[in-house]
Each structure stands twice: as structure tokens, then as C-alpha cells.
C-alpha atoms as a PDB file:
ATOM      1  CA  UNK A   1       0.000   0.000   0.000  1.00  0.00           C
ATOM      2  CA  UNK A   2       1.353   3.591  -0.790  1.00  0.00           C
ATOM      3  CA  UNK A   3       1.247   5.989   1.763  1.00  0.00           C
ATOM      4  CA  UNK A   4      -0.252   9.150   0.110  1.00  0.00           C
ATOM      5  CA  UNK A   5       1.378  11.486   2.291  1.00  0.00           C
ATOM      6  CA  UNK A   6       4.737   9.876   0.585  1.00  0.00           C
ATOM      7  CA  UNK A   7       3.590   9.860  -2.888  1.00  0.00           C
ATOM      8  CA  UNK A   8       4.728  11.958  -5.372  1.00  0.00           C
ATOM      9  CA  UNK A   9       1.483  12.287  -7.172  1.00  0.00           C
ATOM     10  CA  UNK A  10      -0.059  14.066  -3.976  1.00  0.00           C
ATOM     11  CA  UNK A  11       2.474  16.090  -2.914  1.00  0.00           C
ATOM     12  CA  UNK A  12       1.527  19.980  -3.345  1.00  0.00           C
ATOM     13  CA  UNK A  13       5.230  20.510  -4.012  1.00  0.00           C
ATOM     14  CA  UNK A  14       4.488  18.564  -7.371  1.00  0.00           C
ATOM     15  CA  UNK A  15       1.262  20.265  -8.599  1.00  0.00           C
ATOM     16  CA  UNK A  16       1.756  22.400 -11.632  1.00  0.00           C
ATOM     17  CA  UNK A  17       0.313  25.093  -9.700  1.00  0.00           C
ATOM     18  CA  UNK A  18       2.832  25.037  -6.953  1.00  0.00           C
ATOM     19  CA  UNK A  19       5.264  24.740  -9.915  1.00  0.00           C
ATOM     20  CA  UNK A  20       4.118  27.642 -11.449  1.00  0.00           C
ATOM     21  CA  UNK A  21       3.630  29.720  -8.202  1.00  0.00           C
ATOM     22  CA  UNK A  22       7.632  28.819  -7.844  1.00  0.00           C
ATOM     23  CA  UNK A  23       8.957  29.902 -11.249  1.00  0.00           C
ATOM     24  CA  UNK A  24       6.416  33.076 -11.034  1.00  0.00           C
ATOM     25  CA  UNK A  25       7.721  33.677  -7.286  1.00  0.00           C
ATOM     26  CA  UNK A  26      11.639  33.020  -7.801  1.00  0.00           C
ATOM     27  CA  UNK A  27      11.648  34.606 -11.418  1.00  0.00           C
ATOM     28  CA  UNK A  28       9.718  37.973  -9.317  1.00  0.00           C
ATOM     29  CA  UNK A  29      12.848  37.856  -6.555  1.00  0.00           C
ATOM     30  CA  UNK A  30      15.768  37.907  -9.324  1.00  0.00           C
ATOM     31  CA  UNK A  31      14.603  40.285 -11.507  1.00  0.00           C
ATOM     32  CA  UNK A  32      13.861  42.658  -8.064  1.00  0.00           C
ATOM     33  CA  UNK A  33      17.613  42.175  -7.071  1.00  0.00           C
ATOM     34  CA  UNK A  34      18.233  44.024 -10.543  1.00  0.00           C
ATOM     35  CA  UNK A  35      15.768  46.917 -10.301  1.00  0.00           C
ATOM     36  CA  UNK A  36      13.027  45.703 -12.432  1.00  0.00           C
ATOM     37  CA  UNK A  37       9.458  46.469 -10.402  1.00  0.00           C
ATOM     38  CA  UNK A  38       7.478  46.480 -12.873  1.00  0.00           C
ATOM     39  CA  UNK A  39       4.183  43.971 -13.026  1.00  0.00           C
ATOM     40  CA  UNK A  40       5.334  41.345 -14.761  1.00  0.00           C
ATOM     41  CA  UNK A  41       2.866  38.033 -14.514  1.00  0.00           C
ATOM     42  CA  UNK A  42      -1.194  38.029 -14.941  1.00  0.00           C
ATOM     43  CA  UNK A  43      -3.217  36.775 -11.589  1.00  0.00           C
ATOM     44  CA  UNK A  44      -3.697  33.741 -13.123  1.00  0.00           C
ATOM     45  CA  UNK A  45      -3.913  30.922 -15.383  1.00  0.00           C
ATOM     46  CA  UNK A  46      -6.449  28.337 -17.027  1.00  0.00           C
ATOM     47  CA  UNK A  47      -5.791  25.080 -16.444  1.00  0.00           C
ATOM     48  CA  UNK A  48      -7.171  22.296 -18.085  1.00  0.00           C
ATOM     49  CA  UNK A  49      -6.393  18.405 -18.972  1.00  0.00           C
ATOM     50  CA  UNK A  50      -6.948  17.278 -22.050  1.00  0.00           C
ATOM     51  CA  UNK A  51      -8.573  14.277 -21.987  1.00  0.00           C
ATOM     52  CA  UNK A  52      -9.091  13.049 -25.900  1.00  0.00           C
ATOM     53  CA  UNK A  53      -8.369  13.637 -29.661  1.00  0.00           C
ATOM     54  CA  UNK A  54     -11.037  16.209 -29.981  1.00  0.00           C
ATOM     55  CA  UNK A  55     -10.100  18.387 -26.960  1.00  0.00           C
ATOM     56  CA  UNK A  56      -6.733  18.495 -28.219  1.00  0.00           C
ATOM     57  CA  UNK A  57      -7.303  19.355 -31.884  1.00  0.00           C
ATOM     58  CA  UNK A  58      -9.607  22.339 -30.307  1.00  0.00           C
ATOM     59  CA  UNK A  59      -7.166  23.527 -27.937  1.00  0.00           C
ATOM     60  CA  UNK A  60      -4.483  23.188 -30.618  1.00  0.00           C
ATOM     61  CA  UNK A  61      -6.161  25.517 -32.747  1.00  0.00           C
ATOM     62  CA  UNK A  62      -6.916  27.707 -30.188  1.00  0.00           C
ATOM     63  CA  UNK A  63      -2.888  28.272 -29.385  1.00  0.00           C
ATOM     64  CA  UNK A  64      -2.202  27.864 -33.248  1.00  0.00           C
ATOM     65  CA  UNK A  65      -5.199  30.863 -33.931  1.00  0.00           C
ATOM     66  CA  UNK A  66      -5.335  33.270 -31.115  1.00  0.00           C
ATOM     67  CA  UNK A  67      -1.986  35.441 -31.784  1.00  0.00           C
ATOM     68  CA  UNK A  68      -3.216  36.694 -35.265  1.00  0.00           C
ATOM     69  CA  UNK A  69      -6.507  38.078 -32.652  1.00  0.00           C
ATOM     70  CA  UNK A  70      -3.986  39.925 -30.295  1.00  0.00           C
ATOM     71  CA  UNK A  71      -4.107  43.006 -32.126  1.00  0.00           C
ATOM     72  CA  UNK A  72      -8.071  43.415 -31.982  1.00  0.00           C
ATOM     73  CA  UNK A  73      -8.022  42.648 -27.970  1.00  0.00           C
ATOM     74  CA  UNK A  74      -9.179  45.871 -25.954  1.00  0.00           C
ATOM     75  CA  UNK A  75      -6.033  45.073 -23.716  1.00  0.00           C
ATOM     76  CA  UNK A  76      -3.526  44.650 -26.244  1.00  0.00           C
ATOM     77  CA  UNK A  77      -1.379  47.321 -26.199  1.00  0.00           C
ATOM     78  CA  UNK A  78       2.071  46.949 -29.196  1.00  0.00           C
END
């Protein structure tokens, strides 16, 4: 039997949020040291799994797609 509290697959060290919230955090700290206080990340992010061929192709598009749409975005800003 595996103890949960041992397995990798549950520990919040190992989420891609807490992953994230790491890169975000450290990345925040370095450029600091240099000067740079500017805002630099968005609140948050979308997460989702992608569970079969059809999700995929949709999401693929989506990434593929979306960039040529950046310029007609209320917040985009060249």
C-alpha cells in the first residue's frame, strides 16, 4: 500500500500550480535584485487536462489561432 502522504502524485510541491507559483515567485525575486518592479505576470492561469483527440485538436487551434486576434483585444497594447 502507498502511503499518500509519501507519494509523489499528492504532494503539493508537485502540482503544476505550486510549480508555477515557484517559477512566477523566484523569477519575481531575481529580476527585483536588478531593479526591475514592474508587473510582470497576470493573476492567473487556465488550467485544463486534455482528456481526448477532440479536446486536443480544439485547444491546438486555439494556441495555433489566437496570436493573429492579439491586435483586436481591448487590452492589447504593441
Amino acid at each position: 500500500m502507498i502511503d499518500d502522504k509519501q507519494s509523489p502524485l499528492r504532494s503539493t510541491s508537485q502540482t503544476l500550480g505550486a510549480i508555477v507559483r515557484g517559477y512566477k515567485s523566484s523569477v519575481t525575486k531575481q529580476l527585483a535584485l536588478i531593479g526591475f518592479k514592474a508587473k510582470l505576470w497576470q493573476a492567473n492561469y487556465y488550467e485544463h487536462v486534455i482528456r481526448n483527440e477532440t479536446s486536443y485538436q480544439t485547444l491546438a487551434e486555439y494556441v495555433i489561432s489566437n496570436p493573429l486576434k492579439w491586435a483586436d483585444d481591448k487590452f492589447y497594447r504593441p
